[in-house]
N, C-alpha and C. Protein backbone atom coordinates (compact mmCIF):
# COMPACT_ATOMS: atom_id res chain seq x y z
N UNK A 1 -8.15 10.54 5.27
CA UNK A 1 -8.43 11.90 4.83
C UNK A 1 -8.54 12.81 6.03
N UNK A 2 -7.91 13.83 6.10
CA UNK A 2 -8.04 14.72 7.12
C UNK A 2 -9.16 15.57 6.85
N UNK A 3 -9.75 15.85 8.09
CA UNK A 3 -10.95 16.21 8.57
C UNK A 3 -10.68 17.85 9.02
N UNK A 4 -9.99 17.84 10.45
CA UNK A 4 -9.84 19.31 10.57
C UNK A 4 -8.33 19.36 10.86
N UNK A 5 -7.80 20.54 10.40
CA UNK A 5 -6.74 20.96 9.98
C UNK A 5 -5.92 21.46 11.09
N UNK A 6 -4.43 21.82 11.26
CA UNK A 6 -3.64 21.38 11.94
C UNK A 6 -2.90 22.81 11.91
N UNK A 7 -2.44 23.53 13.11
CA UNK A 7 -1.50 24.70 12.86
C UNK A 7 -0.19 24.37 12.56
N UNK A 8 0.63 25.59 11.46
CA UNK A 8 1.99 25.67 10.68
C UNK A 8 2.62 25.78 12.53
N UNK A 9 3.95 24.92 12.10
CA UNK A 9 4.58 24.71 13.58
C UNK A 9 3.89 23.80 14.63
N UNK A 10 3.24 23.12 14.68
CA UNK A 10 2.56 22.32 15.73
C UNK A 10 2.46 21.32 15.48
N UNK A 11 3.31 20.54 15.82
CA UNK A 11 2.87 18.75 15.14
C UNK A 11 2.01 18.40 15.78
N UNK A 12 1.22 16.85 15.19
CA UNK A 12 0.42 16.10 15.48
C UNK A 12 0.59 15.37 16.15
N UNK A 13 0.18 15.06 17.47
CA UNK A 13 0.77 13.91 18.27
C UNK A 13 0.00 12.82 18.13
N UNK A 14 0.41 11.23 17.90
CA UNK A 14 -0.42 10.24 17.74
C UNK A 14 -1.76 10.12 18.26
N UNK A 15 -1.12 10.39 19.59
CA UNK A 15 -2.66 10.40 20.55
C UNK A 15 -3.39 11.26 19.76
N UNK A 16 -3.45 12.37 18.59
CA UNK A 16 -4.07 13.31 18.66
C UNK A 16 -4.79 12.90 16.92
N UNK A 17 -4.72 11.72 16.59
CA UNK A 17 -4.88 11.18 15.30
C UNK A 17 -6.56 11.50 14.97
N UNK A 18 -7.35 11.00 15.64
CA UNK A 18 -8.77 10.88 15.90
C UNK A 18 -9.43 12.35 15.76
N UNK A 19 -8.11 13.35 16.33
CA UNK A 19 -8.68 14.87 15.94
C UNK A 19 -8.92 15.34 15.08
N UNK A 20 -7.78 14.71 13.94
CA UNK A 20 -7.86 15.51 12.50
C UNK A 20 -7.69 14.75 11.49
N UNK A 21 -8.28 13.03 11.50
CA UNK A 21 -8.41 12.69 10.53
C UNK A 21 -9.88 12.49 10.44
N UNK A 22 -10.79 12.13 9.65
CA UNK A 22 -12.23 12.17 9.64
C UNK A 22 -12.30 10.55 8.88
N UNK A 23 -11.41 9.90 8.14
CA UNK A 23 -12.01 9.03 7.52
C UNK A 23 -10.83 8.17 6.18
N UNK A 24 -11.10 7.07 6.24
CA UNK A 24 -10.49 6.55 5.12
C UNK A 24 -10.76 6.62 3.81
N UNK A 25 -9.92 6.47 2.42
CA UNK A 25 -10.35 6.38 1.36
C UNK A 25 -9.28 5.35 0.45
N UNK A 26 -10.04 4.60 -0.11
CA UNK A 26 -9.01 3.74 -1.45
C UNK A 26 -8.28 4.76 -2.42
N UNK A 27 -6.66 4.30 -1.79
CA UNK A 27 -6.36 5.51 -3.27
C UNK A 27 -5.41 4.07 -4.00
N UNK A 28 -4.83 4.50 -5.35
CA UNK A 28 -3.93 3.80 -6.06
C UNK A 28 -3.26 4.94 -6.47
N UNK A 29 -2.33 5.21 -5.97
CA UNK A 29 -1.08 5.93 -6.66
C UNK A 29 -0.04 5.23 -7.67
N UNK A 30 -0.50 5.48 -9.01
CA UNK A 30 0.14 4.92 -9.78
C UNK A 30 1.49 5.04 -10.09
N UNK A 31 1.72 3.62 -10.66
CA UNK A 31 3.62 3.75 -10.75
C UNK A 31 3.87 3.14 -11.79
N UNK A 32 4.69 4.05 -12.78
CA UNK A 32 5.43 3.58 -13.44
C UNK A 32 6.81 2.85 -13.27
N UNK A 33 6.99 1.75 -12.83
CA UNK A 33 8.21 1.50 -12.21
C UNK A 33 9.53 0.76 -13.34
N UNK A 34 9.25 0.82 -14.45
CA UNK A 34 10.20 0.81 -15.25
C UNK A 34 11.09 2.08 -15.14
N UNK A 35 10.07 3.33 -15.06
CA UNK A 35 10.46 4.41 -15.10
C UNK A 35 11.16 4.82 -13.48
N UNK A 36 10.53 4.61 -12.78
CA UNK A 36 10.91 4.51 -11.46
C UNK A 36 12.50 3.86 -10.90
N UNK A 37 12.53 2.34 -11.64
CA UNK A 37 13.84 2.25 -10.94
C UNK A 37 15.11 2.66 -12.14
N UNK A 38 14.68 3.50 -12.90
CA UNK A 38 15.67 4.18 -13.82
C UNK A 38 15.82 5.42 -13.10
N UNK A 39 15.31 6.24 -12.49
CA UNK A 39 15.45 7.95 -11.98
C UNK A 39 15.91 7.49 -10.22
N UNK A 40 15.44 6.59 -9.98
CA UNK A 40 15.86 6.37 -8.11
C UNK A 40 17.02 7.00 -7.81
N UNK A 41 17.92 6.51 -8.38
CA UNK A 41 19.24 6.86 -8.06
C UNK A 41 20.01 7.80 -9.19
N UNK A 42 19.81 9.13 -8.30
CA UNK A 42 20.24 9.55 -7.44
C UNK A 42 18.24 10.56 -6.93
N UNK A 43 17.67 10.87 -8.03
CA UNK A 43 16.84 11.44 -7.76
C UNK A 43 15.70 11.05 -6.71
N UNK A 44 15.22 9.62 -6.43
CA UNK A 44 14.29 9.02 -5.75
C UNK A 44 13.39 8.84 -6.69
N UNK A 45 11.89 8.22 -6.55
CA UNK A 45 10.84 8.69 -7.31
C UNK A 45 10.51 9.48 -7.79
N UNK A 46 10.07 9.75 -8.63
CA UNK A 46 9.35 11.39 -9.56
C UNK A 46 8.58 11.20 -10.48
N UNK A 47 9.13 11.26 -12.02
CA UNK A 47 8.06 10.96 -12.77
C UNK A 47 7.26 9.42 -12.96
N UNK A 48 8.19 8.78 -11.96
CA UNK A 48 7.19 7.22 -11.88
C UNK A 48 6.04 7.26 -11.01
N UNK A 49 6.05 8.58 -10.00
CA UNK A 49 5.00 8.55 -9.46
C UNK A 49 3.88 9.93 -9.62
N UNK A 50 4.41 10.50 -10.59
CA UNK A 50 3.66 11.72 -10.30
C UNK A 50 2.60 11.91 -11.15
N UNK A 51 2.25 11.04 -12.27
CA UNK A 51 1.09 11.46 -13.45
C UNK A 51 -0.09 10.92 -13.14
N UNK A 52 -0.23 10.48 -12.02
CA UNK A 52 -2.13 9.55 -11.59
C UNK A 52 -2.38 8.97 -10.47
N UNK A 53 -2.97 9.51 -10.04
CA UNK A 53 -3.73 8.92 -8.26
C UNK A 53 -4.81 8.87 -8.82
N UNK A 54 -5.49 7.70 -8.15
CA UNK A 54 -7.16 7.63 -8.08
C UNK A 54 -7.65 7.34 -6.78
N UNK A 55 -8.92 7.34 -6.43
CA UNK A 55 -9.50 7.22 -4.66
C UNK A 55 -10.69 6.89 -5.19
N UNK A 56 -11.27 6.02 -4.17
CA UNK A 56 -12.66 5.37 -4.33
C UNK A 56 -13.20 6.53 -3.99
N UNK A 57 -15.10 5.93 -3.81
CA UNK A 57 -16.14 7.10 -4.44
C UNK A 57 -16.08 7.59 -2.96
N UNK A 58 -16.22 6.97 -2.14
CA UNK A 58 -16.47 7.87 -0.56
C UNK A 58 -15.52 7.52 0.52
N UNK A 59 -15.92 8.49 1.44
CA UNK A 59 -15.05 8.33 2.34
C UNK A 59 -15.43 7.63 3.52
N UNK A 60 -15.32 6.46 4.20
CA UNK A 60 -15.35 5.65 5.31
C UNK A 60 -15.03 6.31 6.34
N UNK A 61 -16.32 6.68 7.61
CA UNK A 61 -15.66 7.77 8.78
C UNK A 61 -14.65 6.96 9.67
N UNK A 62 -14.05 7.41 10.41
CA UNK A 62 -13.48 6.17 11.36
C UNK A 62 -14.63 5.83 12.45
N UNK A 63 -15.53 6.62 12.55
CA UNK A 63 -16.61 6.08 13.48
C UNK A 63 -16.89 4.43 13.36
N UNK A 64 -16.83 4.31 11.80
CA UNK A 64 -17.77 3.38 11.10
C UNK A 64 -16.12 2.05 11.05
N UNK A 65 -14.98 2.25 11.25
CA UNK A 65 -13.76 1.29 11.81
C UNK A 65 -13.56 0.84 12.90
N UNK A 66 -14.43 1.25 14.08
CA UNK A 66 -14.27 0.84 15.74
C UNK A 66 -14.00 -0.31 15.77
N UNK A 67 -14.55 -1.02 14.98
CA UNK A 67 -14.13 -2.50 14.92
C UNK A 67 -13.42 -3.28 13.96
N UNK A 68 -12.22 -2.39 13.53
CA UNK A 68 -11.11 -2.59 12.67
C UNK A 68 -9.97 -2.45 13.22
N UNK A 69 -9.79 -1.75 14.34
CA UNK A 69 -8.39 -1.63 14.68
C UNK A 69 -8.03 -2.66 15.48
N UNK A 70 -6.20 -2.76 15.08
CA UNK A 70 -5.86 -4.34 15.71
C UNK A 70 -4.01 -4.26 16.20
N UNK A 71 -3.94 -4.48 16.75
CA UNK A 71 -2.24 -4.61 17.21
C UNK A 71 -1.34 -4.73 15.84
N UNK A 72 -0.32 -4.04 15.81
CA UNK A 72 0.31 -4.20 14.45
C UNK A 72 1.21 -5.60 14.71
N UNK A 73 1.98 -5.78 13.50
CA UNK A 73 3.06 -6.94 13.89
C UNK A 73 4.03 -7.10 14.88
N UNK A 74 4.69 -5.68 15.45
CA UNK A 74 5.60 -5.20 15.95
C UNK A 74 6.61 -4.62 15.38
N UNK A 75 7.43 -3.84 15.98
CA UNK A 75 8.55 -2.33 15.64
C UNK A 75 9.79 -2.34 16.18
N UNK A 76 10.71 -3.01 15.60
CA UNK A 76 12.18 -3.41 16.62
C UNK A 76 13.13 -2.87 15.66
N UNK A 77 13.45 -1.67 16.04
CA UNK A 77 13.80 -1.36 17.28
C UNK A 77 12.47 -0.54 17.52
N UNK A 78 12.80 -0.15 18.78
CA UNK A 78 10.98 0.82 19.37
C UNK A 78 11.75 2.02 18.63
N UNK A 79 10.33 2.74 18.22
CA UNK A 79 10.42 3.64 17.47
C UNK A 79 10.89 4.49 18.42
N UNK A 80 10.59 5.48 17.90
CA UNK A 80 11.47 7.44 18.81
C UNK A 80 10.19 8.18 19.68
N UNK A 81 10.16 8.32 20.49
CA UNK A 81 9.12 8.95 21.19
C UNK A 81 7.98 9.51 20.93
N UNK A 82 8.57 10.45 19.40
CA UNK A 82 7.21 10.96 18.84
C UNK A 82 6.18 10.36 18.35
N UNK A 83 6.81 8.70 17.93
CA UNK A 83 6.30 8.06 17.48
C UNK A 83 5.10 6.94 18.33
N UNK A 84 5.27 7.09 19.61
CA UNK A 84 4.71 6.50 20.53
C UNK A 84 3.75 7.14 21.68
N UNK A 85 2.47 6.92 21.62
CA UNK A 85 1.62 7.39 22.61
C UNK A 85 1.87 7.79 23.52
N UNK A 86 1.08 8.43 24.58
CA UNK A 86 1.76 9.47 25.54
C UNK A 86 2.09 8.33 26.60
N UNK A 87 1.38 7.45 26.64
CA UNK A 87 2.04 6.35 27.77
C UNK A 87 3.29 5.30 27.19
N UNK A 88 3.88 5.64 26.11
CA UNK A 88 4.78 5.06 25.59
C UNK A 88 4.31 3.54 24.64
N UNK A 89 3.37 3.38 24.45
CA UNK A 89 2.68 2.06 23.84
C UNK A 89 2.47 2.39 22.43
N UNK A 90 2.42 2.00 21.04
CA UNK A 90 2.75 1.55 20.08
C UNK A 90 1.03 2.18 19.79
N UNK A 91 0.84 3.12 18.99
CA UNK A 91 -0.44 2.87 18.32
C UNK A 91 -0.79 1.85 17.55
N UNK A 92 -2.62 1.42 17.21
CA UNK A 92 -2.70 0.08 16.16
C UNK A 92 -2.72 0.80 15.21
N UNK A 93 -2.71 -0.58 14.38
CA UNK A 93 -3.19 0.04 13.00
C UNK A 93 -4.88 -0.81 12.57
N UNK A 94 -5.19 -0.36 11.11
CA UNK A 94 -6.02 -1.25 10.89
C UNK A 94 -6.07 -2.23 10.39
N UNK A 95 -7.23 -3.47 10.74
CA UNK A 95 -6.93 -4.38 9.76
C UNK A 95 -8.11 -4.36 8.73
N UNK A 96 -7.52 -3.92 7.35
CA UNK A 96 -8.34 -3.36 6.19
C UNK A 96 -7.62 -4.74 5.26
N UNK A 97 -8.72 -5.39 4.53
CA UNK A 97 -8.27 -5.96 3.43
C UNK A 97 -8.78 -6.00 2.03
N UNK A 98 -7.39 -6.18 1.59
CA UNK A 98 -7.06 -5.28 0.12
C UNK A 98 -7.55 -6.51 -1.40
N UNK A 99 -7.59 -5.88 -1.62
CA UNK A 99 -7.48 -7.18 -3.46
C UNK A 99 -7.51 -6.43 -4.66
N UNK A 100 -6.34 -7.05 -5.46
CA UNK A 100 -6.29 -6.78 -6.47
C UNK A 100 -6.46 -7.40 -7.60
N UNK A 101 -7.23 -6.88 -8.19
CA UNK A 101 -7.60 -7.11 -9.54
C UNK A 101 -7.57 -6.59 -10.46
N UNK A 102 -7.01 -7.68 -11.64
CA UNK A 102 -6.72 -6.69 -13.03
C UNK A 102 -7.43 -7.80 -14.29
N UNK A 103 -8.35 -7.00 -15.12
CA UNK A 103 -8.69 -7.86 -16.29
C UNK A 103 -9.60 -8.56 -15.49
N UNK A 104 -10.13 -8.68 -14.41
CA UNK A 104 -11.24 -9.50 -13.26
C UNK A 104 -10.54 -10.56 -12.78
N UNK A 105 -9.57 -10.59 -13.05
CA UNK A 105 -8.19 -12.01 -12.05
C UNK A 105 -7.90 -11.22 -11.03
N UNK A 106 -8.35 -12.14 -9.86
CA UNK A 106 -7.65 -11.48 -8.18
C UNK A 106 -6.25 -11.92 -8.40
N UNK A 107 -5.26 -11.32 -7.76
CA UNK A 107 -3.95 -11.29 -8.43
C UNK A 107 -3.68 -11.55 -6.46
N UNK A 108 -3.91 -10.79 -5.47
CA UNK A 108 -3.54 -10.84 -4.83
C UNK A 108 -4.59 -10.19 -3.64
N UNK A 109 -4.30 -10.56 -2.65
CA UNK A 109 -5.28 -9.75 -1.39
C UNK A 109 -3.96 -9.65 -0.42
N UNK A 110 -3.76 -8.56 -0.51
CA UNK A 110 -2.84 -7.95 0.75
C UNK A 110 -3.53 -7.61 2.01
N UNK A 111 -2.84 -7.79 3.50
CA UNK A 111 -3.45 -7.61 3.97
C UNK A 111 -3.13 -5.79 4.48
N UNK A 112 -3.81 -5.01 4.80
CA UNK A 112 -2.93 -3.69 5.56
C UNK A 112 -2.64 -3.71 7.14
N UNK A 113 -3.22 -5.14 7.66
CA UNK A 113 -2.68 -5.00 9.10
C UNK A 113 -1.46 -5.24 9.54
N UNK A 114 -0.84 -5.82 8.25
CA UNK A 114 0.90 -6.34 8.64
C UNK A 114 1.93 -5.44 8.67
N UNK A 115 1.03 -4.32 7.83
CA UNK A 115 2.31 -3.03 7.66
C UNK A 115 2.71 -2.47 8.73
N UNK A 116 4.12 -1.79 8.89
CA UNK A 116 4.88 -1.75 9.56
C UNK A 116 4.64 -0.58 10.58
N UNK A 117 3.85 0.59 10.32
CA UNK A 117 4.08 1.39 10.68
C UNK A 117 2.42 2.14 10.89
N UNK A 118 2.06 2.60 11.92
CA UNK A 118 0.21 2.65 12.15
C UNK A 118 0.07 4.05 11.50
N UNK A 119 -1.26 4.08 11.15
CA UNK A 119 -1.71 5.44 10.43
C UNK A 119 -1.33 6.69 11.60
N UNK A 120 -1.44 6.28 12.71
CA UNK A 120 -1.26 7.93 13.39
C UNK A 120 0.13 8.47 13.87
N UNK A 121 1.05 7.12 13.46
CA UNK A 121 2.58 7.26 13.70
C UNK A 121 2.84 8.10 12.15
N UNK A 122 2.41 7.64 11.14
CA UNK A 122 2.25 8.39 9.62
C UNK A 122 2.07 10.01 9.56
N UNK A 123 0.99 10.06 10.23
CA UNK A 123 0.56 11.73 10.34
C UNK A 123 1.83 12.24 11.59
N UNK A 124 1.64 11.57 12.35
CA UNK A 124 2.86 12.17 13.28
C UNK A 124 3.69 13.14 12.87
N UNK A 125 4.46 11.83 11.41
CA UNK A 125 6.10 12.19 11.39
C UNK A 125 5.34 12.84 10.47
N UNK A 126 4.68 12.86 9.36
CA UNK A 126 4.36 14.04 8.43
C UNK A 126 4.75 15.33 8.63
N UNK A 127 3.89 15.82 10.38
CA UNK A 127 3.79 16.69 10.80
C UNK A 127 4.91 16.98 11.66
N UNK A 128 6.09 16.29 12.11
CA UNK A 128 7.27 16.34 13.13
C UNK A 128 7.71 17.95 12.92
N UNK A 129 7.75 17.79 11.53
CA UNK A 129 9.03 19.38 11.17
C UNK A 129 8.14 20.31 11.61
N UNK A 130 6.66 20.21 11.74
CA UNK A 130 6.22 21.85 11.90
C UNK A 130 5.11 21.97 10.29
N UNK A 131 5.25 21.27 9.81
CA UNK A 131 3.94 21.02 8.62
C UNK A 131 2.84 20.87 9.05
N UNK A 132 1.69 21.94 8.47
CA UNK A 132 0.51 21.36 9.01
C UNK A 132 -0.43 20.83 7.95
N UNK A 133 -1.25 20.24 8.27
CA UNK A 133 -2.49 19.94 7.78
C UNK A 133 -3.92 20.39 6.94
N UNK A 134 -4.43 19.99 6.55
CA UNK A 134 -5.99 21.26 5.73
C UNK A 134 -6.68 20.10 5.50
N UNK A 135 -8.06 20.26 6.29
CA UNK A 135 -9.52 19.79 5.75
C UNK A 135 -9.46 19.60 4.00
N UNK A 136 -9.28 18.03 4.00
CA UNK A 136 -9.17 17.26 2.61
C UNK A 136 -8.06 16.64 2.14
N UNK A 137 -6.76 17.01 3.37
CA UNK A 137 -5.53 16.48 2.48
C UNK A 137 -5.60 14.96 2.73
N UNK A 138 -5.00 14.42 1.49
CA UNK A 138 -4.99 13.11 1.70
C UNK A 138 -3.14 12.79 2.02
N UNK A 139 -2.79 11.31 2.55
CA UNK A 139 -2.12 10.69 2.95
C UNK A 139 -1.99 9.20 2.78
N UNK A 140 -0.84 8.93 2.04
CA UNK A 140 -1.44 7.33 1.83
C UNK A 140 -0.42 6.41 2.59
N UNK A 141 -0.70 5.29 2.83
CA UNK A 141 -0.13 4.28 3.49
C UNK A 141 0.79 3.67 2.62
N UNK A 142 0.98 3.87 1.27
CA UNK A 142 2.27 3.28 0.36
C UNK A 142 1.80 2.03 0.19
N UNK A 143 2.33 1.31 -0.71
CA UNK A 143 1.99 -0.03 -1.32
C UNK A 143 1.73 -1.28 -0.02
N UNK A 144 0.56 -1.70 -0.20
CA UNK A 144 0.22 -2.86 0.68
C UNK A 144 1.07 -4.28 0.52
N UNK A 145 1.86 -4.70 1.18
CA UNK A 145 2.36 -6.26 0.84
C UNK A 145 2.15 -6.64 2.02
N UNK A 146 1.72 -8.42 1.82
CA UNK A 146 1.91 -8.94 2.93
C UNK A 146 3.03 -9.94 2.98
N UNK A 147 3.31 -10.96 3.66
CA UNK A 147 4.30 -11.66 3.87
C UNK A 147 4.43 -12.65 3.05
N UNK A 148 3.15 -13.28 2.32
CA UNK A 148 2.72 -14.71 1.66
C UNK A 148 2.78 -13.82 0.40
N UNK A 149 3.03 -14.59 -1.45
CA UNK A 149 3.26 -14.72 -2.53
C UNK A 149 1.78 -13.94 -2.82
N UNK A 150 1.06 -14.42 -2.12
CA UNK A 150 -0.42 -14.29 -2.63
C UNK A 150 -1.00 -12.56 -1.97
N UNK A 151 -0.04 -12.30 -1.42
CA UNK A 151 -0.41 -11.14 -1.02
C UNK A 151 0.41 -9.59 -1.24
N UNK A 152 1.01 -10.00 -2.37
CA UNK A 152 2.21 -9.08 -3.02
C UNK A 152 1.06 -7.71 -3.58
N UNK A 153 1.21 -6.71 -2.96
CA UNK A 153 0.45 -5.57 -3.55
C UNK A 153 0.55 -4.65 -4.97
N UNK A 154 2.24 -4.85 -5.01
CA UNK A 154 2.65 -4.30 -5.98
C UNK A 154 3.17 -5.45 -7.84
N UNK A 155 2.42 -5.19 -8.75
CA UNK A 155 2.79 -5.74 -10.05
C UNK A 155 4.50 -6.04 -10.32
N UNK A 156 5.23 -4.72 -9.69
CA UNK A 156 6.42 -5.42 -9.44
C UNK A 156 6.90 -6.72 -8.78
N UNK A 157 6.53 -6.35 -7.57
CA UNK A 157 6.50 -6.98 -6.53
C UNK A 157 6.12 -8.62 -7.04
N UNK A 158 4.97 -9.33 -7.52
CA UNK A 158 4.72 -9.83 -8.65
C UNK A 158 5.13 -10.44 -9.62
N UNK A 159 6.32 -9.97 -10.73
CA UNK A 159 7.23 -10.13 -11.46
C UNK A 159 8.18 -11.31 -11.17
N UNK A 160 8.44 -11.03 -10.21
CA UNK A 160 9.83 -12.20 -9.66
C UNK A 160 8.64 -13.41 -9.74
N UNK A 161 7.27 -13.66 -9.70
CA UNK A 161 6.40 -14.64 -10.36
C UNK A 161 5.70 -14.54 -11.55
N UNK A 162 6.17 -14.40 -12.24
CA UNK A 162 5.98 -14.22 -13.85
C UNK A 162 4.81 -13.45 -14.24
N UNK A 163 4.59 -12.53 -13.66
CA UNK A 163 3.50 -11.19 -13.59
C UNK A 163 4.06 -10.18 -14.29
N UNK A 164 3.76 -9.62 -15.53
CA UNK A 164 4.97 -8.55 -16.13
C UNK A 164 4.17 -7.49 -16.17
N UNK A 165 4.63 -6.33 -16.56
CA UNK A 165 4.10 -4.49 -16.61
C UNK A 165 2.48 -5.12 -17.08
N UNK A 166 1.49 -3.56 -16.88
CA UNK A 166 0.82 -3.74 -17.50
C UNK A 166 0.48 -2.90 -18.98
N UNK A 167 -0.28 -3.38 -19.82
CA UNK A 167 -0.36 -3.31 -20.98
C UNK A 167 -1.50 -2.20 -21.63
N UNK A 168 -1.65 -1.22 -22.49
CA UNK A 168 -2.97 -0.10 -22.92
C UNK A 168 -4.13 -1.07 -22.07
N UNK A 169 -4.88 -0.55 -22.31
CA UNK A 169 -6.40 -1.41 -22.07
C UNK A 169 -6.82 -2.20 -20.88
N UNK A 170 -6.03 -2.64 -20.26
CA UNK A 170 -5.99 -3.21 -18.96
C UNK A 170 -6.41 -2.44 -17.98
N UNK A 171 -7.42 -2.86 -17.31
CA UNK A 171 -8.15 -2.75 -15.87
C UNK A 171 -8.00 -2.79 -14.92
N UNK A 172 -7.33 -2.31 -13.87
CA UNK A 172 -6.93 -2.51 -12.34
C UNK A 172 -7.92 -1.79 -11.26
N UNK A 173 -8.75 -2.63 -10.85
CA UNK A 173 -9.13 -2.33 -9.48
C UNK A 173 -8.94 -2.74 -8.21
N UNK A 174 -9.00 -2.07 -7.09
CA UNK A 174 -8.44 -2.45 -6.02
C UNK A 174 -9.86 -1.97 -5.45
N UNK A 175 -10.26 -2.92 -4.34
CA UNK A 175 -11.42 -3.06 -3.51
C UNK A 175 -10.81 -3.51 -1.95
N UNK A 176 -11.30 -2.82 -1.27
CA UNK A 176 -11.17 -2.70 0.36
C UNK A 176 -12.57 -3.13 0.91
N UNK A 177 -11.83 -4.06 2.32
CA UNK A 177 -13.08 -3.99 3.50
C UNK A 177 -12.71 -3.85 4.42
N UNK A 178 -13.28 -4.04 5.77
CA UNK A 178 -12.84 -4.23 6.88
C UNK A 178 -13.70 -4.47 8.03
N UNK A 179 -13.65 -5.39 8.80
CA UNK A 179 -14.52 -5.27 10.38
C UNK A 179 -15.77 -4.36 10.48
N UNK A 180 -16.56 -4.78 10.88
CA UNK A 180 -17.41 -3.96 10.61
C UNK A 180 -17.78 -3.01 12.58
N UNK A 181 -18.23 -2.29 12.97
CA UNK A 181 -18.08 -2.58 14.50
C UNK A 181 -19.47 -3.13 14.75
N UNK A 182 -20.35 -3.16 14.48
CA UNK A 182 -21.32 -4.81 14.91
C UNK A 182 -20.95 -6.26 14.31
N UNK A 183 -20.58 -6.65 13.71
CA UNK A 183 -19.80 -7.39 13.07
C UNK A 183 -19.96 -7.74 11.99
N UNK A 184 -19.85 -9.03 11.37
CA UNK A 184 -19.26 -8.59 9.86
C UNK A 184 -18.61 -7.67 9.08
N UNK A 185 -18.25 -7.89 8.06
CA UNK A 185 -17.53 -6.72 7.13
C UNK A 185 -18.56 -5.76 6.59
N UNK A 186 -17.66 -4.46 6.40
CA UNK A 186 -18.08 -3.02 5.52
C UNK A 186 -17.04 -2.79 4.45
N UNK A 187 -17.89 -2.59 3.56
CA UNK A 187 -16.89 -2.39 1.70
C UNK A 187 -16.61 -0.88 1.90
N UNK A 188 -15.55 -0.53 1.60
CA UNK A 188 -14.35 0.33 1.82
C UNK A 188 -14.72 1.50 0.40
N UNK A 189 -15.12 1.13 -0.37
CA UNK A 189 -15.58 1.16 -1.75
C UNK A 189 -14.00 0.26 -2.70
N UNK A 190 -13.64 0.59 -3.32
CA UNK A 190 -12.82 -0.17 -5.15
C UNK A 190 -12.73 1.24 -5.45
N UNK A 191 -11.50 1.04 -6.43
CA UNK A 191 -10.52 2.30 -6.81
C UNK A 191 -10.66 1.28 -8.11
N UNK A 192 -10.71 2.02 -9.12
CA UNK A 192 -11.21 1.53 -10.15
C UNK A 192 -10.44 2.20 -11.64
N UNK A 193 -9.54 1.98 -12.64
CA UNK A 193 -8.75 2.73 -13.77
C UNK A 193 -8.23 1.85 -14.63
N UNK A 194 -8.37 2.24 -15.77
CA UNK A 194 -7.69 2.00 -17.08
C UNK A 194 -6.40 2.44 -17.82
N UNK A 195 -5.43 1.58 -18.27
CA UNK A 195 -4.65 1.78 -19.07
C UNK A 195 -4.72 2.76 -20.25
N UNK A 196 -3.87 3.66 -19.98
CA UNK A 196 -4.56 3.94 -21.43
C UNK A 196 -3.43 4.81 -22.20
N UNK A 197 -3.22 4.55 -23.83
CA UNK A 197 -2.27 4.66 -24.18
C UNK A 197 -1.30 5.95 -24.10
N UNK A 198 0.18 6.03 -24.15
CA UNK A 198 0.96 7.32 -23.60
C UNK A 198 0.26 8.14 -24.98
N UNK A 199 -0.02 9.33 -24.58
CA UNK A 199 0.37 10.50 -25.89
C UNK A 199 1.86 10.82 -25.59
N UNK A 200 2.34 11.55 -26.72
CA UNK A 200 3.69 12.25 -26.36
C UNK A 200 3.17 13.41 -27.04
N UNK A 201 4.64 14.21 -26.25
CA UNK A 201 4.19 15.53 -26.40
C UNK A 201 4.15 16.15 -27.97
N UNK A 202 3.49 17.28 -27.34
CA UNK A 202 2.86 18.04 -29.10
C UNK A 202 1.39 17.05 -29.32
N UNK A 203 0.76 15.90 -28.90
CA UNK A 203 -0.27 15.35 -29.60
C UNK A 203 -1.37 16.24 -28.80
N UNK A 204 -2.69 15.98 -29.33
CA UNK A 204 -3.74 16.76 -29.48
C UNK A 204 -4.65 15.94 -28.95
């Protein structure tokens, strides 16, 4: 979640991540992906992603992550300059871990340290064209997968192991932790939502 806000025309430089973000939050950006890989082509995503985000109850400062951040997997080819600290070195990312649960079955624990690409390389390119920023916008890191079966983030993703859509009434929460900086873990808070059946239009 960004903290303080960013001038129109002035990108964000990685190094400059710590300035204007204030803090993490659990979101689930929901997907309809039946619907999704029907509009992709030619349009991209749209109405598979646009009817529901949710975010846990608070926001995690990064003060309170000092002892979460960790070397990512690696980036081959090396990214593009903007994308790389002022001494040319690879920002981390964090290592936050994920679980999902639906109906109270852990389905999967992804991890977010494997992903490809670090939160302040994210805001970077956000901001490359000259876009700026505002105290509250959020930004999400896109679906968590990790490398192992057991760590598939997405229900699609899933499927190819006999995991199918989900159904009215069904429960999906997703709960985060991470490193704590004295040690042990700190709960991230759970993103927490229900299925619930389509109206169509004209209903009341």
């Amino acid at each position: 979640m960004v903290g303080a806000g960013s001038a129109m025309g002035e990108p964000v430089a990685v190094d400059a991540f710590a300035d204007h973000v204030f803090g993490v939050v659990g979101l689930n950006d929901w997907s309809a992906r039946d619907l999704q890989g029907w509009e992709m082509a030619p349009l991209g995503p749209f109405l598979g992603k646009s009817f529901a985000t949710s975010v846990s109850l608070w926001v995690t400062p990064l003060a309170a992550l000092a002892g979460a951040w960790t070397d990512l997997p690696g980036q081959d080819p090396v990214p593009l300059p903007y994308l790389r600290a002022a001494d040319g070195s690879t920002p981390r990312g964090l290592d936050v871990a994920a679980e999902v649960v639906v109906d109270g079955e852990v389905l999967a624990r992804p991890p977010y340290a494997s992903t490809y690409w670090a939160p302040a390389q994210m805001l970077a390119h956000l901001t490359v064209n000259g876009a700026s920023v505002r105290p509250g916008d959020l930004f999400a890191s896109g679906t968590i997968s990790g490398p192992g079966d057991d760590q598939l983030g997405s229900l699609l993703e899933m499927s190819a192991h006999g995991r199918g859509f989900l159904e009215d009434g069904q429960e999906v929460v997703l709960r985060y932790s991470a490193p704590g900086p004295a040690g042990g873990r700190i709960a991230l808070g759970e993103v927490r939502g229900r299925v619930q059946p389509a109206r169509h239009v004209g209903d009341t």
